[in-house]
N, C-alpha and C. Protein backbone atom coordinates (compact mmCIF):
# COMPACT_ATOMS: atom_id res chain seq x y z
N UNK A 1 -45.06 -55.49 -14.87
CA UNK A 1 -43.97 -54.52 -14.82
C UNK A 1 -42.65 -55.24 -15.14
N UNK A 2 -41.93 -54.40 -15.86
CA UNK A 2 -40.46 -54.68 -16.50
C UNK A 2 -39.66 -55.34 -15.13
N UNK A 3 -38.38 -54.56 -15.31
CA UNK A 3 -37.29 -54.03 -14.39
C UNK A 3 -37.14 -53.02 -14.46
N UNK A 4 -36.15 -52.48 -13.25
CA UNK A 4 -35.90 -51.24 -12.95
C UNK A 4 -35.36 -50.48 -13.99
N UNK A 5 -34.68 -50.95 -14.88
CA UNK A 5 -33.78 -50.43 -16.44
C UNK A 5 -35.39 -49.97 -16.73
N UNK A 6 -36.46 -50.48 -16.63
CA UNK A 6 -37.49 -49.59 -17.29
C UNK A 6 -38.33 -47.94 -17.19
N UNK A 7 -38.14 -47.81 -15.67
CA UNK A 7 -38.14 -46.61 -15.21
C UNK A 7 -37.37 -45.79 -16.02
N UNK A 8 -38.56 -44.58 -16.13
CA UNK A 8 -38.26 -43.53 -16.91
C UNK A 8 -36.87 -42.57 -15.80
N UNK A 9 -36.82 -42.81 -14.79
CA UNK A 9 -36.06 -42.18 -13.74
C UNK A 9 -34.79 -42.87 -13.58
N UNK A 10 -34.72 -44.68 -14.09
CA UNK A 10 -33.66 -45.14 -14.00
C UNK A 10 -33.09 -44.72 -15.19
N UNK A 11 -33.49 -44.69 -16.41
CA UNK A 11 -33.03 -44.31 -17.75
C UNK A 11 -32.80 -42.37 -17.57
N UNK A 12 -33.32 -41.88 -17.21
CA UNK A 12 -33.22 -40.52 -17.29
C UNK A 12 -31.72 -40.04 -16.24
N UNK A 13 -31.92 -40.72 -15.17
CA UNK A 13 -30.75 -40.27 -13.97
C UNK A 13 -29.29 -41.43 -14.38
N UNK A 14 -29.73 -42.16 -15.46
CA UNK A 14 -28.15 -42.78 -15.75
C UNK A 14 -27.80 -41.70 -16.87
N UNK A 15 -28.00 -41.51 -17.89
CA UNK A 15 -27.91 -40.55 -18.88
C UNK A 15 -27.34 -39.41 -18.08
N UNK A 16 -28.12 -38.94 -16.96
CA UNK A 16 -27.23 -37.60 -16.13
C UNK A 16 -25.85 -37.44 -15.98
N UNK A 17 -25.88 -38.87 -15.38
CA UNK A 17 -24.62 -39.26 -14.59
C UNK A 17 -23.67 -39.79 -15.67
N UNK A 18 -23.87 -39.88 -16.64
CA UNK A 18 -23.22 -40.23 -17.70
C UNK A 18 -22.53 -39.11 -18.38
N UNK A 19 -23.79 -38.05 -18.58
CA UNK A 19 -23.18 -36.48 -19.05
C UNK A 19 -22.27 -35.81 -18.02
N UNK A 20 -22.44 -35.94 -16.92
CA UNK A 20 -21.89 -35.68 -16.05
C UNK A 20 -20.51 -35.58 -15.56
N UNK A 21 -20.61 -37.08 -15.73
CA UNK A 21 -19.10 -37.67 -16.01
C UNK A 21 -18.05 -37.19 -16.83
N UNK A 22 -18.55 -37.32 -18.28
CA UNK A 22 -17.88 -36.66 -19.37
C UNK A 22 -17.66 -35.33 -19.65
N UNK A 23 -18.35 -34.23 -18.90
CA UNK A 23 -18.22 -33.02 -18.31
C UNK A 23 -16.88 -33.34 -17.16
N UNK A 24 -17.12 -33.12 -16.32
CA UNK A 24 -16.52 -33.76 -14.94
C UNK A 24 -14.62 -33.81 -15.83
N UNK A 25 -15.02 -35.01 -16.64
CA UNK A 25 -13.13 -35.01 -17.52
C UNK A 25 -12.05 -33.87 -17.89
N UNK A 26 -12.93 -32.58 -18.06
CA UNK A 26 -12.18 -31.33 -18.22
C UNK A 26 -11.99 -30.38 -16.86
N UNK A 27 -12.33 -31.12 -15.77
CA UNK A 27 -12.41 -30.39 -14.45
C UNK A 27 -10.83 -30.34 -14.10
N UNK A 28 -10.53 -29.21 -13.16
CA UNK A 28 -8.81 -29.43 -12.95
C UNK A 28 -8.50 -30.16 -12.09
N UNK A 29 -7.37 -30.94 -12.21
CA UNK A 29 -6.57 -31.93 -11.45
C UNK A 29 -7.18 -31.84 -10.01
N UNK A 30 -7.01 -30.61 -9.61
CA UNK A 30 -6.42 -30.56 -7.87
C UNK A 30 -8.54 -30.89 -7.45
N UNK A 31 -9.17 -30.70 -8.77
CA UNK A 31 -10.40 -30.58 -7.81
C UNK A 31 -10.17 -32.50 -7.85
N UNK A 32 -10.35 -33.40 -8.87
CA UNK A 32 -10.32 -34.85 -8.18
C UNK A 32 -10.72 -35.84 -7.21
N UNK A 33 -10.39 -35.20 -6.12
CA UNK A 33 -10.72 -35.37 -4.76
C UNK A 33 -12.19 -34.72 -4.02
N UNK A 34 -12.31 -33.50 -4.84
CA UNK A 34 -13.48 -32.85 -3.76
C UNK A 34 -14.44 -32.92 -5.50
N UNK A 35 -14.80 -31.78 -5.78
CA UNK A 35 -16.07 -31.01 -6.71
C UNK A 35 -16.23 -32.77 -7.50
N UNK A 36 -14.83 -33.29 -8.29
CA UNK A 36 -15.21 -33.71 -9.30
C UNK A 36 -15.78 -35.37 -8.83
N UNK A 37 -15.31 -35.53 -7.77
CA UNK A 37 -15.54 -36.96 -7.14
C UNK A 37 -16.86 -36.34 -6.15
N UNK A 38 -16.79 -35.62 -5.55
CA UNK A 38 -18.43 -35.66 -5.20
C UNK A 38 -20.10 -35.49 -6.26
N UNK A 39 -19.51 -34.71 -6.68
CA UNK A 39 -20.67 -34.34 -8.19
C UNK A 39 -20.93 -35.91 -9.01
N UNK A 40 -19.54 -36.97 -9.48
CA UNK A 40 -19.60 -38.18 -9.90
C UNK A 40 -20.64 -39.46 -9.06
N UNK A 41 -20.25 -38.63 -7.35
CA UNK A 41 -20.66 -40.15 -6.43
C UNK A 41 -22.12 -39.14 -6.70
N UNK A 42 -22.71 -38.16 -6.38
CA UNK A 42 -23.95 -37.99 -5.95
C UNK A 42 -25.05 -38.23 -7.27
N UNK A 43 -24.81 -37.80 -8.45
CA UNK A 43 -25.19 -38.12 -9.88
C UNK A 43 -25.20 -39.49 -10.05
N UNK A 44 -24.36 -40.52 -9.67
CA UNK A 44 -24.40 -41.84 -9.53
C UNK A 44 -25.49 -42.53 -8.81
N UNK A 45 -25.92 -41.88 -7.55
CA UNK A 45 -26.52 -42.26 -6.27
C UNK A 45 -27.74 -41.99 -6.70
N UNK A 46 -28.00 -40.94 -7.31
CA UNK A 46 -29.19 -40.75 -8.16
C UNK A 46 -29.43 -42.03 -8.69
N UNK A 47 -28.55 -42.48 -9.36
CA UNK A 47 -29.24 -43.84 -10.58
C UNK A 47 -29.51 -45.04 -9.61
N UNK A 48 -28.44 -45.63 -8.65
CA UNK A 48 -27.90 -46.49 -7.49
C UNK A 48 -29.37 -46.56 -6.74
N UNK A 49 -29.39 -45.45 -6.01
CA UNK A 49 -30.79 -45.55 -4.81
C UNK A 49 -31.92 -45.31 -5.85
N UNK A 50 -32.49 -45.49 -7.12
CA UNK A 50 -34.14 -45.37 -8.06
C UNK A 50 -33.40 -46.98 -7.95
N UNK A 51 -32.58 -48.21 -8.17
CA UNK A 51 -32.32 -49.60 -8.16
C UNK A 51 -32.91 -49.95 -6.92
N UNK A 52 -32.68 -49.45 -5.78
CA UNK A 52 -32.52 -49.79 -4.27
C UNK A 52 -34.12 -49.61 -3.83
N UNK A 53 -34.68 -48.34 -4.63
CA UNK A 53 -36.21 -48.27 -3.93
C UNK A 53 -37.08 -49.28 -4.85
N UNK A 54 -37.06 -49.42 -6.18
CA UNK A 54 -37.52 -50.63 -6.82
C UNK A 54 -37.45 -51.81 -6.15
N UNK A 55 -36.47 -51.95 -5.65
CA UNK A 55 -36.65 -53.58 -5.57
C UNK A 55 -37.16 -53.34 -4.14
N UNK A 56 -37.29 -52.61 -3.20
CA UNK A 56 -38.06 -52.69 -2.08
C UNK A 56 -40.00 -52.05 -2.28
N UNK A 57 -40.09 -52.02 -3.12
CA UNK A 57 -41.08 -51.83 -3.94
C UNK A 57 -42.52 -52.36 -3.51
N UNK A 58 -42.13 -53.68 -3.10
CA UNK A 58 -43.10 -54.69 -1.81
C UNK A 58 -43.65 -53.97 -0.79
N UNK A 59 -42.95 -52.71 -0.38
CA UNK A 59 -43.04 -52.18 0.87
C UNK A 59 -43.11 -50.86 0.51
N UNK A 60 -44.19 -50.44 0.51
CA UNK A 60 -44.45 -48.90 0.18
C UNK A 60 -43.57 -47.61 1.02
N UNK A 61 -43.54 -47.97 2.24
CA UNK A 61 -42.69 -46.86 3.33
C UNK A 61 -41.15 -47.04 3.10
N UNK A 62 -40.74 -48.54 2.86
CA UNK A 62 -39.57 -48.76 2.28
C UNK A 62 -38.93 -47.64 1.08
N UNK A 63 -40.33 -48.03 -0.26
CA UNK A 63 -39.85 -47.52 -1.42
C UNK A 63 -39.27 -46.07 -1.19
N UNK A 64 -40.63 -45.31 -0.37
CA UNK A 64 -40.63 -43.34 -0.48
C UNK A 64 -39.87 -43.42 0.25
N UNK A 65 -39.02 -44.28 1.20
CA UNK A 65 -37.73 -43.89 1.85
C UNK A 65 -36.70 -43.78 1.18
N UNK A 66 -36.43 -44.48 -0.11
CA UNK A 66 -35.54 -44.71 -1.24
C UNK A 66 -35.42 -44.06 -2.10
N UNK A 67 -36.99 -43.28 -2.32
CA UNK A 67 -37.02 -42.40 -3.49
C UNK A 67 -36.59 -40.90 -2.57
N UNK A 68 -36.83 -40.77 -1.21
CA UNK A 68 -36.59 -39.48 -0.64
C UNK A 68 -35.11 -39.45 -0.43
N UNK A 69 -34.16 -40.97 -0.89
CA UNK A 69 -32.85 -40.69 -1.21
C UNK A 69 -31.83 -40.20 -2.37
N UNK A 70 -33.09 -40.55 -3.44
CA UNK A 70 -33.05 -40.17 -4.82
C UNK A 70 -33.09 -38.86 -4.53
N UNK A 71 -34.05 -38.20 -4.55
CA UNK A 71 -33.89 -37.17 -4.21
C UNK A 71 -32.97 -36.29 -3.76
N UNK A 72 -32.67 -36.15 -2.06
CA UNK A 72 -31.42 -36.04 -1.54
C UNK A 72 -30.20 -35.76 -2.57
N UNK A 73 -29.93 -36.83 -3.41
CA UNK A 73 -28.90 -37.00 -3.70
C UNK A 73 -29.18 -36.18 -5.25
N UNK A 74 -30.12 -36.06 -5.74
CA UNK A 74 -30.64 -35.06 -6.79
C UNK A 74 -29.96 -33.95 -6.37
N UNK A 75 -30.50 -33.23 -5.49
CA UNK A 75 -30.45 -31.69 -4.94
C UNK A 75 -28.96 -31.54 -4.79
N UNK A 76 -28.49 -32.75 -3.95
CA UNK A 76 -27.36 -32.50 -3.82
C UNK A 76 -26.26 -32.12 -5.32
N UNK A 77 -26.82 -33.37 -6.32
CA UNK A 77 -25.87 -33.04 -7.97
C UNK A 77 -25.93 -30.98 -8.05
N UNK A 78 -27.03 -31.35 -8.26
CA UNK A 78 -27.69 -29.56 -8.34
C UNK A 78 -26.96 -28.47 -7.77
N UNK A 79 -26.86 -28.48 -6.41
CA UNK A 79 -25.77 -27.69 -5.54
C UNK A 79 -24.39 -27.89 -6.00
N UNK A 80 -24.04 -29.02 -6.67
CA UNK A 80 -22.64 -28.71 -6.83
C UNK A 80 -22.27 -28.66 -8.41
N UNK A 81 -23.87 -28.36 -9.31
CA UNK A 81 -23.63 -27.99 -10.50
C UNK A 81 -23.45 -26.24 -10.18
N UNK A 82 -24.45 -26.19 -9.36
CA UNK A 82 -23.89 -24.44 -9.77
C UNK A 82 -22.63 -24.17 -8.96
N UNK A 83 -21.60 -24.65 -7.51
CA UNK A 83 -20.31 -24.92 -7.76
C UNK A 83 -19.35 -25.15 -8.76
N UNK A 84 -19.29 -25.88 -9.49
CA UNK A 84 -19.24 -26.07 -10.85
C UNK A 84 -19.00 -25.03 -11.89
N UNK A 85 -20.49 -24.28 -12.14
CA UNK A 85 -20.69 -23.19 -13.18
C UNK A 85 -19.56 -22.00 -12.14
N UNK A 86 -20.05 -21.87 -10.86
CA UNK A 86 -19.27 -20.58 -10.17
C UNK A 86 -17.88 -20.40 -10.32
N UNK A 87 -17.02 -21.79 -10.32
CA UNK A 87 -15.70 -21.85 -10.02
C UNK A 87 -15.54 -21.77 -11.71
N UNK A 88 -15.91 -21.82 -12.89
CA UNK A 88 -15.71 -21.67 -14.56
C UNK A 88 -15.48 -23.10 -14.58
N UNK A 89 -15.79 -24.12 -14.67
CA UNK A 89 -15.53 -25.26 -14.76
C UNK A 89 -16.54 -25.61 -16.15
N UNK A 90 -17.54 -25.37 -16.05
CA UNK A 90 -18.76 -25.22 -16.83
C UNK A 90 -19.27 -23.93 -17.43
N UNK A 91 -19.48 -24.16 -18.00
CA UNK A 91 -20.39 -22.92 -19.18
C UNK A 91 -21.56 -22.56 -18.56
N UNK A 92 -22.43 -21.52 -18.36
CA UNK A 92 -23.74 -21.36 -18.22
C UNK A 92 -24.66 -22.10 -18.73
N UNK A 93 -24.24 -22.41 -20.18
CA UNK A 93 -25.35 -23.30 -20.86
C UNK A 93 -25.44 -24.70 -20.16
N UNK A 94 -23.67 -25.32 -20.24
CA UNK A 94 -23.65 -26.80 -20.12
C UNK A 94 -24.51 -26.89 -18.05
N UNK A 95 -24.81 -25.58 -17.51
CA UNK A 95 -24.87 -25.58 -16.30
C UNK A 95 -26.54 -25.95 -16.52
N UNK A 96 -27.07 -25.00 -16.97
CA UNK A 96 -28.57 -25.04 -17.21
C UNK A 96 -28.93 -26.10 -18.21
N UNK A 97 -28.42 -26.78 -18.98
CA UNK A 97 -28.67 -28.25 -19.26
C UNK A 97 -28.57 -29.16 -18.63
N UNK A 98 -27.93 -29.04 -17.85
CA UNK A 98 -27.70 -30.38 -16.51
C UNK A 98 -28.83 -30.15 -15.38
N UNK A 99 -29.03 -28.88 -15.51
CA UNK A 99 -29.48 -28.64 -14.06
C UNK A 99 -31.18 -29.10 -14.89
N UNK A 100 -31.49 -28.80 -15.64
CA UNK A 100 -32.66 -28.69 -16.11
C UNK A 100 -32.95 -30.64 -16.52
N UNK A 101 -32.32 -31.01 -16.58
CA UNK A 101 -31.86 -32.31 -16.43
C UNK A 101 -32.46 -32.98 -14.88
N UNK A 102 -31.77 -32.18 -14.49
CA UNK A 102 -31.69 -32.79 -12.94
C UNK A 102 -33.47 -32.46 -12.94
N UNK A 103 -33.91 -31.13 -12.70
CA UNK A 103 -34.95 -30.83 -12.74
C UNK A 103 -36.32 -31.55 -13.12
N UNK A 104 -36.35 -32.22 -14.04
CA UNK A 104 -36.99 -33.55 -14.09
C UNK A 104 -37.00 -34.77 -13.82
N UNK A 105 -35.95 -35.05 -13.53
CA UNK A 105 -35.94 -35.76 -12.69
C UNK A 105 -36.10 -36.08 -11.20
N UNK A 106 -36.16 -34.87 -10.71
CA UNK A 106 -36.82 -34.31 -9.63
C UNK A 106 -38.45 -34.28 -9.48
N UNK A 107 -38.37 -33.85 -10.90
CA UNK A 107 -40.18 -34.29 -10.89
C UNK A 107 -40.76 -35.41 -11.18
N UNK A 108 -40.07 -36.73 -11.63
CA UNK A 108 -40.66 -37.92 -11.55
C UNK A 108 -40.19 -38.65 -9.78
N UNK A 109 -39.50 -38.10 -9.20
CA UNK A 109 -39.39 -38.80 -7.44
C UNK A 109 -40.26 -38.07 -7.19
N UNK A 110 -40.63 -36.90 -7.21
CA UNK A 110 -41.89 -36.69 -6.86
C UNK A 110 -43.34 -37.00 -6.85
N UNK A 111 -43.34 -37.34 -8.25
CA UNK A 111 -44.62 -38.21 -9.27
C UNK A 111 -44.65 -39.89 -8.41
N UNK A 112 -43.36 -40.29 -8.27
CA UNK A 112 -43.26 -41.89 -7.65
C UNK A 112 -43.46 -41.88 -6.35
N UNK A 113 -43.02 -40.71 -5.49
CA UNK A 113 -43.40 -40.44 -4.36
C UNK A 113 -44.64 -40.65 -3.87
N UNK A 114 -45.51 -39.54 -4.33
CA UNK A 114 -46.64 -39.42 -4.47
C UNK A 114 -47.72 -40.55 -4.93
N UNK A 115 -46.92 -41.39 -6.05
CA UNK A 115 -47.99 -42.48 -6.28
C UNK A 115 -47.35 -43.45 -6.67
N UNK A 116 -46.99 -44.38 -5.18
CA UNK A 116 -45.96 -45.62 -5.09
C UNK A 116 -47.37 -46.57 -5.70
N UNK A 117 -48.12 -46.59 -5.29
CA UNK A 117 -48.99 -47.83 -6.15
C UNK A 117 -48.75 -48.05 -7.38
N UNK A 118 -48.30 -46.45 -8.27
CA UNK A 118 -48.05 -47.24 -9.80
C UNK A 118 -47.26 -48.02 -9.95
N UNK A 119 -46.15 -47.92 -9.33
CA UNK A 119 -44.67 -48.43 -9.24
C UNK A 119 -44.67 -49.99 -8.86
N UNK A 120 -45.69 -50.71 -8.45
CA UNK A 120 -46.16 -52.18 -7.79
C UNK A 120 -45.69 -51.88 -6.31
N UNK A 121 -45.33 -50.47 -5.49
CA UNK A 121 -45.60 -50.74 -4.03
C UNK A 121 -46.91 -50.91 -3.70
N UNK A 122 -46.68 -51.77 -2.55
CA UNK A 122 -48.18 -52.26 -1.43
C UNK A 122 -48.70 -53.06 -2.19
């Protein structure tokens, strides 16, 4: 096995957080502080904690504790994409591209969840 840059989940949830971001740039001033800096940290945390459960990887209960933060922090982007779409910040489309985004990536913490042995846990 590679490094973590090899995960289809580390490559897929940086790309998010990347689109994200560059979305995020046309958000208004006053949000800054709340929508546009939480949506940035939790889309981030996505990429951050798939680094954090890899390298604990040795330790199987470790890893699905790491990936059930991935997660977490998935759902969480999600909830504050459709914040986002509600307040007009986003388009319907650019909403359901992200989210559908997110959405698979949801399904590979699940897939790694489920089967930490591929991953070199235990």
């Amino acid at each position: 096995m590679g490094t973590y840059k090899d995960l289809l989940l580390y490559k897929k949830s940086f790309a998010l957080a990347m689109e994200i971001y560059g979305v995020t740039k046309q958000f208004p001033k006053e949000e800054i502080y709340s929508l546009t800096d939480q949506i940035r940290r939790s889309s981030r945390s996505v990429n951050i904690c798939t680094i954090e459960a890899y390298r604990k990887r040795a330790y199987p209960n470790h890893f699905i504790s790491k990936l059930t933060d991935v997660d977490m922090e998935n759902s969480e982007t999600q909830g504050r994409l459709e914040f986002s779409k509600e307040c007009n910040y986003i388009t319907i489309e650019v909403c359901n591209k992200l989210y559908a985004q997110s959405d698979e990536i949801g399904r590979i913490v699940q897939y790694m969840i489920n089967n930490p042995g591929k991953f070199g846990a235990g």
